[in-house]
N, C-alpha and C. Protein backbone atom coordinates (compact mmCIF):
# COMPACT_ATOMS: atom_id res chain seq x y z
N UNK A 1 0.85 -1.17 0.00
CA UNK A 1 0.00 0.00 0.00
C UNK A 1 0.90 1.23 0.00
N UNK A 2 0.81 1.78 -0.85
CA UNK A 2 1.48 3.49 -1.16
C UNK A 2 0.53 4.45 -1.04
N UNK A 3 0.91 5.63 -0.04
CA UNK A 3 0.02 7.19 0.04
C UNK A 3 0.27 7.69 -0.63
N UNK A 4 -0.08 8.48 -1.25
CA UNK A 4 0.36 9.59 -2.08
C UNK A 4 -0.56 10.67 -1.83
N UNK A 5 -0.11 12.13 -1.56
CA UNK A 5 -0.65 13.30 -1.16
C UNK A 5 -1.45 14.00 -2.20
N UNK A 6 -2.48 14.08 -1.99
CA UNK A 6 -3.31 15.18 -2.85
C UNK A 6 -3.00 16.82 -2.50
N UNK A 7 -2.65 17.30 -3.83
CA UNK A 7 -2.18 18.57 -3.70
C UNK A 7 -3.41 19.81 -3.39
N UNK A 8 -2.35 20.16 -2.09
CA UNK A 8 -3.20 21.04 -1.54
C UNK A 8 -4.67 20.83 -0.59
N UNK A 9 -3.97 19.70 0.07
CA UNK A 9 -4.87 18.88 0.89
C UNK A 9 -4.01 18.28 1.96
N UNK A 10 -4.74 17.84 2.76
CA UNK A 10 -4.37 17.35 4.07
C UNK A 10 -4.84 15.58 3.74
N UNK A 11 -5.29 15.56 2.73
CA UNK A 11 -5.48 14.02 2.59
C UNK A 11 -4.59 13.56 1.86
N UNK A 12 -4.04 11.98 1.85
CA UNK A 12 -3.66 11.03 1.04
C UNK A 12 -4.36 10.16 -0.04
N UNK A 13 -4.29 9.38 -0.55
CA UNK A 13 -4.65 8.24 -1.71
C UNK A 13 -4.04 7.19 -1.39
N UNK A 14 -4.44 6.47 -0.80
CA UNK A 14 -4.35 4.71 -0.84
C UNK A 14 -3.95 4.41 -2.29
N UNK A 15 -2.97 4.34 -2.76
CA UNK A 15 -3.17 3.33 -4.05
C UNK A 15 -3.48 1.87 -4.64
N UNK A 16 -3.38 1.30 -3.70
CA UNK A 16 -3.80 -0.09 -3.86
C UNK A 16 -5.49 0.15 -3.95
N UNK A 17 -6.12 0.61 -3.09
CA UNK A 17 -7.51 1.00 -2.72
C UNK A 17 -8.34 2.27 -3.36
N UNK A 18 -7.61 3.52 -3.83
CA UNK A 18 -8.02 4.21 -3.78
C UNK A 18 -8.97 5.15 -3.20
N UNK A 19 -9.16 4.38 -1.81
CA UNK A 19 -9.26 5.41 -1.18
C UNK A 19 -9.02 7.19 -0.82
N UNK A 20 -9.39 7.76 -0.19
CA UNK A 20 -8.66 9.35 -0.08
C UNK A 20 -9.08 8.58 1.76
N UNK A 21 -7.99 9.52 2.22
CA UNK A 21 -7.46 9.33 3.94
C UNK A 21 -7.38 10.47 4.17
N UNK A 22 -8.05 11.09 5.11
CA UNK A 22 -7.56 12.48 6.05
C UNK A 22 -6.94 12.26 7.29
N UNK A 23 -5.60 13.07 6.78
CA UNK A 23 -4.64 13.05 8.04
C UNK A 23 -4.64 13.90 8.71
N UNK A 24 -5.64 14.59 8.72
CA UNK A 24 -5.95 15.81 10.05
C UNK A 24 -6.84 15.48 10.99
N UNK A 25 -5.55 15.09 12.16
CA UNK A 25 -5.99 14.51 13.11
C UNK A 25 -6.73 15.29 14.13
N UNK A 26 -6.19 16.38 14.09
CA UNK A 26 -6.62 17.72 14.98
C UNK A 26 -8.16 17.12 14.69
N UNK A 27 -8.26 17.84 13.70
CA UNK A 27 -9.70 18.00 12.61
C UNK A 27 -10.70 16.70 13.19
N UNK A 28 -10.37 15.14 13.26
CA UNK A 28 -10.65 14.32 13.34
C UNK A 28 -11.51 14.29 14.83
N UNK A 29 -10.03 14.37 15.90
CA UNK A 29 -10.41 14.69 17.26
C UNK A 29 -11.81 15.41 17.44
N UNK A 30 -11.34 17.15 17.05
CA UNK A 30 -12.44 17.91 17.29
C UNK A 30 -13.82 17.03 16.76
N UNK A 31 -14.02 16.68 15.92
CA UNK A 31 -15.31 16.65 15.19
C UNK A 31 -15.53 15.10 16.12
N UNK A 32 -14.83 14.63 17.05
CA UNK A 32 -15.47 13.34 18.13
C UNK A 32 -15.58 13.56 18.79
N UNK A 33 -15.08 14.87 19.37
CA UNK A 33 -15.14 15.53 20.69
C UNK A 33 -17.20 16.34 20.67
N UNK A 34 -17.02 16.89 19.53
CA UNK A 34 -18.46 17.40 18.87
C UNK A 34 -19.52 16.85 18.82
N UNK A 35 -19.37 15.28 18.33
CA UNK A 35 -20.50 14.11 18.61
C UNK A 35 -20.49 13.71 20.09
N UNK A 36 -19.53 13.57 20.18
CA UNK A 36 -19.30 13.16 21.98
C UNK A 36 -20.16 14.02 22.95
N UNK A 37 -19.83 15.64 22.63
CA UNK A 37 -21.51 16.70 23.81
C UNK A 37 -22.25 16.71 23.29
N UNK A 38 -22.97 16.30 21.74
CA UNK A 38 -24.15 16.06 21.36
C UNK A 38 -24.55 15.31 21.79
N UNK A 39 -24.09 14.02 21.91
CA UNK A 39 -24.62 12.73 22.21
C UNK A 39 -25.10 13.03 23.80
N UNK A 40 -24.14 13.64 24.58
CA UNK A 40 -24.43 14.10 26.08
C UNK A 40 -25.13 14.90 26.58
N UNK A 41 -25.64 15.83 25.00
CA UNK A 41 -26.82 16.69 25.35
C UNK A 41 -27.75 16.25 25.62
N UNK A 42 -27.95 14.97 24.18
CA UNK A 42 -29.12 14.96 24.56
C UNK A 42 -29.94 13.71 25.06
N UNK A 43 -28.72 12.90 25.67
CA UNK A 43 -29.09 11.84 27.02
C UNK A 43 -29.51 13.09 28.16
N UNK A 44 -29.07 14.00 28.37
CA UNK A 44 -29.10 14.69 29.31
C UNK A 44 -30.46 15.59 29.13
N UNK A 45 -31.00 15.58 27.67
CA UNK A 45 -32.36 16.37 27.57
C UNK A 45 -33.27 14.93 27.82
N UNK A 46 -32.97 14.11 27.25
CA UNK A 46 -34.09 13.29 27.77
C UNK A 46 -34.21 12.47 28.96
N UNK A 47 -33.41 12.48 29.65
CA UNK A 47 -33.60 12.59 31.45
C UNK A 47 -34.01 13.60 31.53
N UNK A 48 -33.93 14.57 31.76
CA UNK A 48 -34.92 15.96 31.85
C UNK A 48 -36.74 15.52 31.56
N UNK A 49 -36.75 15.32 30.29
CA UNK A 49 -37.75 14.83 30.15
C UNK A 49 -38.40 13.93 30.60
N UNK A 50 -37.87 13.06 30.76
CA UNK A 50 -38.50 12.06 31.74
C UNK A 50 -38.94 12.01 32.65
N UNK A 51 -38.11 12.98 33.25
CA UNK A 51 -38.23 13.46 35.38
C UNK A 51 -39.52 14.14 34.97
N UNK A 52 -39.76 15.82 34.07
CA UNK A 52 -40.64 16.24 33.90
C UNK A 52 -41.84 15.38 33.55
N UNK A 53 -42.10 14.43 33.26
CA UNK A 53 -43.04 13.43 32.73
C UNK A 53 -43.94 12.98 34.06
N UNK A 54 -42.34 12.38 34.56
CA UNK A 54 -42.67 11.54 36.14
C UNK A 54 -43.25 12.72 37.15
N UNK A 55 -42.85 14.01 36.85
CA UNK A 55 -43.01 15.09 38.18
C UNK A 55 -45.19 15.49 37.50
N UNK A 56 -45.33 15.58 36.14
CA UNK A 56 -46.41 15.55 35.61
C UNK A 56 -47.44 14.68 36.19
N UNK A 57 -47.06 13.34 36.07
CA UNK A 57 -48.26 12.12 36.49
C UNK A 57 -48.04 12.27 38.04
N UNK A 58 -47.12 12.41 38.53
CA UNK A 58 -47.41 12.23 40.20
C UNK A 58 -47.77 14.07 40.40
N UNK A 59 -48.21 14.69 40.18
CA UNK A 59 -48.88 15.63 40.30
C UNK A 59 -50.12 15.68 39.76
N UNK A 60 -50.76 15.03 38.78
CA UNK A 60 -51.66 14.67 38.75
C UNK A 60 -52.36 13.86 39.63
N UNK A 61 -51.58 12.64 40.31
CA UNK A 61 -51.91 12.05 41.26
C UNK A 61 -52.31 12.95 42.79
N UNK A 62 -51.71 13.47 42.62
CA UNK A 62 -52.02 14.35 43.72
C UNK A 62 -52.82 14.99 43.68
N UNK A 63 -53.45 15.38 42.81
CA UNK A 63 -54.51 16.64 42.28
C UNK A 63 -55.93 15.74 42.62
N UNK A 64 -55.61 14.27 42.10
CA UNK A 64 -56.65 13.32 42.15
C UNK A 64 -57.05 12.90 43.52
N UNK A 65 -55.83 12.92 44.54
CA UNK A 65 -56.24 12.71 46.07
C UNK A 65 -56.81 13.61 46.38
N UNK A 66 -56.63 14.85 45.97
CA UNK A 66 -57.43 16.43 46.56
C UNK A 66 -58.37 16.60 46.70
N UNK A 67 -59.48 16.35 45.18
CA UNK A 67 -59.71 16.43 44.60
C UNK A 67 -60.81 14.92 45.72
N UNK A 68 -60.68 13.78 45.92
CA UNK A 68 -60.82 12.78 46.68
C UNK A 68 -61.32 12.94 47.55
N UNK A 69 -60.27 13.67 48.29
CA UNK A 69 -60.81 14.08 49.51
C UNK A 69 -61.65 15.54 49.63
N UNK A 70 -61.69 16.50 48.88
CA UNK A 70 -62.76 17.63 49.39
C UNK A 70 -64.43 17.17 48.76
N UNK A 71 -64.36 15.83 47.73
CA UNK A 71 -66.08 15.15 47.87
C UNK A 71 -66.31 14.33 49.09
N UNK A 72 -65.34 14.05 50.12
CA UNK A 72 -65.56 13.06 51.20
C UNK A 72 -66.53 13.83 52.10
């Protein structure tokens, strides 16, 4: 397998494969680092949501004991 540089690029060419390879690793990092707090956003929005869901029905529940008790 031989690289060979595309001019005026940060990528290579596989020649056996022809592939193109980016060797900008910087570049690489950042953009996993990027999916990585997306992904953490939005586990973190939907726990949010959820709690809000759970804090919804047990407040309803409660509304329903009230509600229970002032026809008693």
């Amino acid at each position: 397998m031989a690289l060979v540089k595309v001019v005026d690029s940060l990528l290579v060419r596989d020649t056996y494969s022809g592939a193109l390879i980016n060797q900008d690793y910087a570049a690489r990092d950042e953009y996993q680092a990027k999916v990585r707090m997306i992904t953490n956003q939005k586990t973190e929005i939907n726990k949010v949501n959820s709690e809000i869901n759970q804090i919804k029905s047990e407040l309803a529940e409660i509304k329903d004991l009230m509600l229970q008790l002032l026809h008693k």
